[in-house]
C-alpha atoms as a PDB file:
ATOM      1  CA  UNK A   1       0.000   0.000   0.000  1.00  0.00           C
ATOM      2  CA  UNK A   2       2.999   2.338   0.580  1.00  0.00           C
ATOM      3  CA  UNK A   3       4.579   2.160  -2.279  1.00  0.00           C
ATOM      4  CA  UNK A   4       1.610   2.321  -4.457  1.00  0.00           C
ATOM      5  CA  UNK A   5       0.960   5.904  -2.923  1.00  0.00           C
ATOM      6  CA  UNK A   6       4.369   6.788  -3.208  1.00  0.00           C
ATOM      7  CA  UNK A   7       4.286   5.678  -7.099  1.00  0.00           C
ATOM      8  CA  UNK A   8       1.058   7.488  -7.547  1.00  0.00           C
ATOM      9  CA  UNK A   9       2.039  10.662  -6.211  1.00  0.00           C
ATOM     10  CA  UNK A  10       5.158  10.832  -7.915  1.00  0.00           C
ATOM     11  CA  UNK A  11       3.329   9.686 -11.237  1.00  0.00           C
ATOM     12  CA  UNK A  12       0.516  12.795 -10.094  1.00  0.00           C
ATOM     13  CA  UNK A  13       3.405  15.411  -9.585  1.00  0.00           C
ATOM     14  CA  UNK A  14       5.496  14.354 -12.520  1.00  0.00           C
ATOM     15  CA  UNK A  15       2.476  14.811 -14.681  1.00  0.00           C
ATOM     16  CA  UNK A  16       0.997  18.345 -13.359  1.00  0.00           C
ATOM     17  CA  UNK A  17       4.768  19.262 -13.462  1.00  0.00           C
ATOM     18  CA  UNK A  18       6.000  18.506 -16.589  1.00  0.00           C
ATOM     19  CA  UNK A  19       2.412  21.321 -17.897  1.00  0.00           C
ATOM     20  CA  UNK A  20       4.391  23.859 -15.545  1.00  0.00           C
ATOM     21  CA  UNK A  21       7.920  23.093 -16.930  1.00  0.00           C
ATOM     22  CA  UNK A  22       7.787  25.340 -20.103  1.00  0.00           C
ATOM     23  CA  UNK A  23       7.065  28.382 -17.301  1.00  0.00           C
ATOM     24  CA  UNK A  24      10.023  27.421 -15.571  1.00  0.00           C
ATOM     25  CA  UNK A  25       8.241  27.718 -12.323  1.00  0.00           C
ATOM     26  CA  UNK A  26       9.928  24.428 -11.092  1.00  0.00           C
ATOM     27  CA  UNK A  27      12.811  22.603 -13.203  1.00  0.00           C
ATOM     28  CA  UNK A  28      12.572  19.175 -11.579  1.00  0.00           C
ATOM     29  CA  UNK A  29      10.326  16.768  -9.715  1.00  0.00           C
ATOM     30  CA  UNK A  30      11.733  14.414  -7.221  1.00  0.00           C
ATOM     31  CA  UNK A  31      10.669  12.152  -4.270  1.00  0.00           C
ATOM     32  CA  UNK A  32      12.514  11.009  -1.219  1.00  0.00           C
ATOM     33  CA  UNK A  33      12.235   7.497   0.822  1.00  0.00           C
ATOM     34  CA  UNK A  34      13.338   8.324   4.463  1.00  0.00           C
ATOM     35  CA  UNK A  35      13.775   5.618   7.406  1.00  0.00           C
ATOM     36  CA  UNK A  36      14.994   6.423  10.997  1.00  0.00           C
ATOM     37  CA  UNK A  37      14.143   4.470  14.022  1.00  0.00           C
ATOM     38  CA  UNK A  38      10.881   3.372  13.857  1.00  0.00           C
ATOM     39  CA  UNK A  39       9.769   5.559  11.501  1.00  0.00           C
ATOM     40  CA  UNK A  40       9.254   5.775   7.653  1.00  0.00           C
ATOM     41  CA  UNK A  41       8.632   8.711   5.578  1.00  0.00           C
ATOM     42  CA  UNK A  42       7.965   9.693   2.011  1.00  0.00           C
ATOM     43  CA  UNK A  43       8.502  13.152   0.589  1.00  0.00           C
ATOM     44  CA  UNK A  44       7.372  14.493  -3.205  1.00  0.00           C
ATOM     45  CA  UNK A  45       9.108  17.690  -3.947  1.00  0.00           C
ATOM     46  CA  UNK A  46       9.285  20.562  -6.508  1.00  0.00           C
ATOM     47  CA  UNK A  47      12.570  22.430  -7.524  1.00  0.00           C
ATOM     48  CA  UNK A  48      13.677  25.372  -8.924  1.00  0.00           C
ATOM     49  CA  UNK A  49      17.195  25.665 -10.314  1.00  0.00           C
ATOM     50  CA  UNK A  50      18.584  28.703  -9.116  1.00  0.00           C
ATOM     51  CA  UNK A  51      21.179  28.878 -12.804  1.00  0.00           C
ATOM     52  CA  UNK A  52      24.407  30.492 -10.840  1.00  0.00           C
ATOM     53  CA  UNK A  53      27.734  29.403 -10.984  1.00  0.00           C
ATOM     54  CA  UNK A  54      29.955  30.452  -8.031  1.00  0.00           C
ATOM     55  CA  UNK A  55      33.828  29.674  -7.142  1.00  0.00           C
ATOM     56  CA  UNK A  56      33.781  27.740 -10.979  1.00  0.00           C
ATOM     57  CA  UNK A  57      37.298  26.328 -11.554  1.00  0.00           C
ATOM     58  CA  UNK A  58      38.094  23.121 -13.662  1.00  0.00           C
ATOM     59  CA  UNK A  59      34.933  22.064 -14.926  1.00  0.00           C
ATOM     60  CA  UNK A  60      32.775  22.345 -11.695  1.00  0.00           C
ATOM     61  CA  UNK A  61      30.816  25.164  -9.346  1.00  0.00           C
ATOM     62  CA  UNK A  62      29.220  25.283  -6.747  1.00  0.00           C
ATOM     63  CA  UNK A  63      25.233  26.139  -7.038  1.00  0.00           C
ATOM     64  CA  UNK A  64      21.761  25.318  -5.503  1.00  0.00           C
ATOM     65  CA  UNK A  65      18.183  25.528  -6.181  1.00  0.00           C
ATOM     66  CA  UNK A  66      15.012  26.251  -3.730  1.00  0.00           C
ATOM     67  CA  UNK A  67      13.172  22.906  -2.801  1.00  0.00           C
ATOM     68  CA  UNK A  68       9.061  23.005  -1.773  1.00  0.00           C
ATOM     69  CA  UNK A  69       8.103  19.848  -0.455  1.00  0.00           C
ATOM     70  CA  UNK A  70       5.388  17.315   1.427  1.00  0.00           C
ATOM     71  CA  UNK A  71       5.918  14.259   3.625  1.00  0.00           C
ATOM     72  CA  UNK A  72       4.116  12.000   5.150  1.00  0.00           C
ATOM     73  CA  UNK A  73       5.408   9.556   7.949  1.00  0.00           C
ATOM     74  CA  UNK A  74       4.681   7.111   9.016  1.00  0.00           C
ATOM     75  CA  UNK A  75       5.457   6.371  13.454  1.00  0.00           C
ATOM     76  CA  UNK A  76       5.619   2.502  14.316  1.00  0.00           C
ATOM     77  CA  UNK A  77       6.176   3.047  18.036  1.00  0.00           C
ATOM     78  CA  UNK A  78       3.953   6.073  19.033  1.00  0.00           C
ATOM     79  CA  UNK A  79       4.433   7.665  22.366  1.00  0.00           C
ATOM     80  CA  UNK A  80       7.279   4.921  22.998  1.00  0.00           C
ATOM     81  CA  UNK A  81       4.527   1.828  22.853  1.00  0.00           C
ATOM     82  CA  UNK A  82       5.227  -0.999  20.651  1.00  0.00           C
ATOM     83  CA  UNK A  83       2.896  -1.393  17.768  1.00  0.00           C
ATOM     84  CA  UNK A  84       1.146   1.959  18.873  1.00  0.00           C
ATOM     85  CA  UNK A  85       0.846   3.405  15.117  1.00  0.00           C
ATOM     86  CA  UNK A  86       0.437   7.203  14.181  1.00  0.00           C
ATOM     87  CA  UNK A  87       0.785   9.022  10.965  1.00  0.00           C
ATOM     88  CA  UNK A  88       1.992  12.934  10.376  1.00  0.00           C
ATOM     89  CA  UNK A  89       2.330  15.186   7.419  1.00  0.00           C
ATOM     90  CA  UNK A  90       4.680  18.112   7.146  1.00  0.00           C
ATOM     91  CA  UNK A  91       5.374  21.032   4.432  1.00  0.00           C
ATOM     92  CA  UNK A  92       8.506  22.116   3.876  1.00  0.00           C
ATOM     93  CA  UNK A  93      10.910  24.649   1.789  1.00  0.00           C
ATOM     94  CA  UNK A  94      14.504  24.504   1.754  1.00  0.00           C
ATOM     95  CA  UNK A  95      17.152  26.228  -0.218  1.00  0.00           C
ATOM     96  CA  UNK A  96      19.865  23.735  -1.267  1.00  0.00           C
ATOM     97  CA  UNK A  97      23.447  24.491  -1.984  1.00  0.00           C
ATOM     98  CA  UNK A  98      25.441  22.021  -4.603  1.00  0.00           C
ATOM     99  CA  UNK A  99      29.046  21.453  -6.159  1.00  0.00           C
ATOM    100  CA  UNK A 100      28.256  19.984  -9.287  1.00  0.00           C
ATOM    101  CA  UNK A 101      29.913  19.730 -12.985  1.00  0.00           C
ATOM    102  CA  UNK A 102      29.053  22.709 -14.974  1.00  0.00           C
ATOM    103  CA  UNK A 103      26.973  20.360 -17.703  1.00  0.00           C
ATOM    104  CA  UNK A 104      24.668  19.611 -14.526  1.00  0.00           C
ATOM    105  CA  UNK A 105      25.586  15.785 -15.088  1.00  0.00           C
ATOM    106  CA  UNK A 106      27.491  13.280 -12.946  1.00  0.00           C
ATOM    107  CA  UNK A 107      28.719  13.174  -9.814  1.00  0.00           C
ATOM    108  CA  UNK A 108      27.454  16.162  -7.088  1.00  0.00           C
ATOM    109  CA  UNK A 109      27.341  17.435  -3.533  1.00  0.00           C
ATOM    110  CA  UNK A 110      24.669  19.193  -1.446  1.00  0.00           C
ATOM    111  CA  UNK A 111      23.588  20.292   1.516  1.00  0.00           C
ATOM    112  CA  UNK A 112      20.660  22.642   3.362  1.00  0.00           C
ATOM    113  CA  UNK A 113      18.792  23.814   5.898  1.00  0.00           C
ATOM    114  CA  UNK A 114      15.179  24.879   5.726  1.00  0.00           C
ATOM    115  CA  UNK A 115      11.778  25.051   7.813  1.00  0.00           C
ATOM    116  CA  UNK A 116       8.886  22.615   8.206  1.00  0.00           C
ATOM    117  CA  UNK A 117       6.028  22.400   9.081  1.00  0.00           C
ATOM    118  CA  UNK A 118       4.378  19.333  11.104  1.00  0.00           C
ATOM    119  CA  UNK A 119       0.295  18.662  11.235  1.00  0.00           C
ATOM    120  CA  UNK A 120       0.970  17.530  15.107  1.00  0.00           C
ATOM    121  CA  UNK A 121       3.681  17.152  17.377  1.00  0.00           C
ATOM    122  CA  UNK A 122       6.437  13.754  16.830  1.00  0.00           C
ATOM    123  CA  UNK A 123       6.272  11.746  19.080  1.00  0.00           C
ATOM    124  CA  UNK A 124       7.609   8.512  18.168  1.00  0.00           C
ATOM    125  CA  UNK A 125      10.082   6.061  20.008  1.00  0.00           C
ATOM    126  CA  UNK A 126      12.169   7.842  22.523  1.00  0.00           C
ATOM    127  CA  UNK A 127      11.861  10.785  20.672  1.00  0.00           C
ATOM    128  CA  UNK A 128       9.988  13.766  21.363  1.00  0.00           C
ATOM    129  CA  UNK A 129       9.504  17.352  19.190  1.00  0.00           C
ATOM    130  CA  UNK A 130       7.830  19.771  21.023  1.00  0.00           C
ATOM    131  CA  UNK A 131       6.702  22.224  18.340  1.00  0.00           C
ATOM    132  CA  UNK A 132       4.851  22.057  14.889  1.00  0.00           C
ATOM    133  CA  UNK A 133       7.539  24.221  13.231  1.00  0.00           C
ATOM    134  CA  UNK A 134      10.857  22.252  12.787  1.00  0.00           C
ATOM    135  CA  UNK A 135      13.788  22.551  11.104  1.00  0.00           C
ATOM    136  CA  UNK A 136      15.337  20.410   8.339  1.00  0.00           C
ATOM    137  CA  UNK A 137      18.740  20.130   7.493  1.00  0.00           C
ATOM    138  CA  UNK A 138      20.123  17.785   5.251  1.00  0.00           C
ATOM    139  CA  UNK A 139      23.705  16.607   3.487  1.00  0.00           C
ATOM    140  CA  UNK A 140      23.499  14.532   0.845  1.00  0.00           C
ATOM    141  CA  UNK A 141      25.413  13.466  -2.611  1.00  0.00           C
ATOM    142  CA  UNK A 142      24.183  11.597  -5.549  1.00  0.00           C
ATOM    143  CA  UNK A 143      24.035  11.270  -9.454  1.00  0.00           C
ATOM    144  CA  UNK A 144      22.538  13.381 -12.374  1.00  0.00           C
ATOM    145  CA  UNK A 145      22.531  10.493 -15.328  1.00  0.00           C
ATOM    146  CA  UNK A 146      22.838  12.134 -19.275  1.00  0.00           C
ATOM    147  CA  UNK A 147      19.004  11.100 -19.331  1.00  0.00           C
ATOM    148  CA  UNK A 148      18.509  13.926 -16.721  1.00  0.00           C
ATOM    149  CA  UNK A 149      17.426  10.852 -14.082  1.00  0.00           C
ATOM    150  CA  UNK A 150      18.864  11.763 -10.187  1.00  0.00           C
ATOM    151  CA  UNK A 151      19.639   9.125  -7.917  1.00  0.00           C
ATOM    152  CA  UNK A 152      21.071  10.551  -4.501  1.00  0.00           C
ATOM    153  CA  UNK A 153      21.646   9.475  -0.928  1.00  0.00           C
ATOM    154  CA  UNK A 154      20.644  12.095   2.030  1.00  0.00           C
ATOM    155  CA  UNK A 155      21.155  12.588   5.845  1.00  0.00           C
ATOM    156  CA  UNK A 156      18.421  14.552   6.584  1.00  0.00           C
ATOM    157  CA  UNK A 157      17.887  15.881  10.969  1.00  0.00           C
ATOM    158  CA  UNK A 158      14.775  17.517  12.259  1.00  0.00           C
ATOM    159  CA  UNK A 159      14.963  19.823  15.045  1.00  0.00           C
ATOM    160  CA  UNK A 160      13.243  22.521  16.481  1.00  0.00           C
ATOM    161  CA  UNK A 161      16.914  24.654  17.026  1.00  0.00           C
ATOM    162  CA  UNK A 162      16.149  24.347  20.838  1.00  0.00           C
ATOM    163  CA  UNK A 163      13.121  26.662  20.756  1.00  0.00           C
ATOM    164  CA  UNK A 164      11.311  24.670  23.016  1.00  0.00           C
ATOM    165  CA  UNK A 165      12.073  21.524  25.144  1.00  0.00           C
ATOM    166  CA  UNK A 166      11.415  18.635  24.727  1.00  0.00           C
ATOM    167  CA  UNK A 167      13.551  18.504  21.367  1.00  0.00           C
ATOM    168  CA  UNK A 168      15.696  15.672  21.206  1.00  0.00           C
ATOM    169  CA  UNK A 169      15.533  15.138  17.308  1.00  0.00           C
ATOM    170  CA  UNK A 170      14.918  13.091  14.737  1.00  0.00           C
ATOM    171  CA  UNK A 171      17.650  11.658  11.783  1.00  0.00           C
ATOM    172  CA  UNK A 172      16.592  10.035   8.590  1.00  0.00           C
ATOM    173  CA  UNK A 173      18.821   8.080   6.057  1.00  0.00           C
ATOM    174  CA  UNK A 174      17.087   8.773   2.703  1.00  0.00           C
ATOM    175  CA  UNK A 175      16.742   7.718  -0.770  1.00  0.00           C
ATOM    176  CA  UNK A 176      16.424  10.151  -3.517  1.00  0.00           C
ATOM    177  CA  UNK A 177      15.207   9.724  -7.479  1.00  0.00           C
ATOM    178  CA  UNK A 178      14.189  13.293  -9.266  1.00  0.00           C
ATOM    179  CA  UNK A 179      13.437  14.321 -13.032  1.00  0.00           C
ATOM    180  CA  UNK A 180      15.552  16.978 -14.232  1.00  0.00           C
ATOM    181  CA  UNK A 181      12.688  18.975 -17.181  1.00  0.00           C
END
């Protein structure tokens, strides 16, 4: 059942996307897999290239691009009870900064923070996040293929930045495939 939503939301945005692509109001589509400790999350996303090249020097510069997203996730272990389920959504925009080959193909390097937005308060595990607004920050590296297909690899942390206590934090290992328009 989870991956069929995942595949139909990612067929859903690529589609309504690719009518927006000739604006240029977004210049890729992607979606993220995410597990941490009893916890799974999915994430579609919408990009926007942001066509600089700083500190260029033998072929490569370093860039970025402005990320909108949505998640869902998916708790296994809600308020620390085994098999207690719960599900949350969150919103999310994050500017991304990335060394990459000036062609935009191969091998590349990123990393940002941005701010999030939860439909309830995590609680999940041992973990506890005491606010609905959150922030995301994320390092990650990956591949743009010549077909302008993007596989990447992420570390992605959620924290509130000690606004409010409890905030012990949450860390996701996540998989990454995006369409470059």
């Amino acid at each position: 059942m989870f991956a069929k939503t995942m595949m139909a939301a990612v067929a859903a945005l690529t589609l309504s996307q690719t009518a927006m692509a000739q604006d240029k109001l977004i210049d890729s589509v992607s979606v993220d897999y995410g597990s941490s400790s009893k916890n799974r999350m999915v994430r579609v996303n919408a990009a926007k290239d942001w066509d600089v090249k700083w500190f260029q020097s033998n072929g490569t510069n370093l860039s970025g691009y402005w990320e909108a997203s949505a998640g869902y996730w998916k708790e296994k272990q809600y308020r620390n009870i085994p098999g207690n389920k719960e599900n949350l959504f969150d919103v999310g925009f994050t500017p991304v900064f990335r060394f990459q080959n000036d062609n935009k193909k191969g091998m590349y390097y990123e990393a940002g923070i941005g701010v999030h937005l939860f439909s309830e308060l995590y609680n999940n595990d041992d973990n506890r996040l005491s606010t609905a607004f959150q922030f995301g920050d994320h390092i990650g590296m990956g591949y743009v293929l010549q077909n302008n297909w993007e596989i990447g690899l992420k570390l992605q942390h959620f924290s509130n930045g000690g606004i409010k206590k409890p905030n012990s934090g949450v860390n996701f290992v996540e998989l990454k495939a995006a369409y470059h328009f």
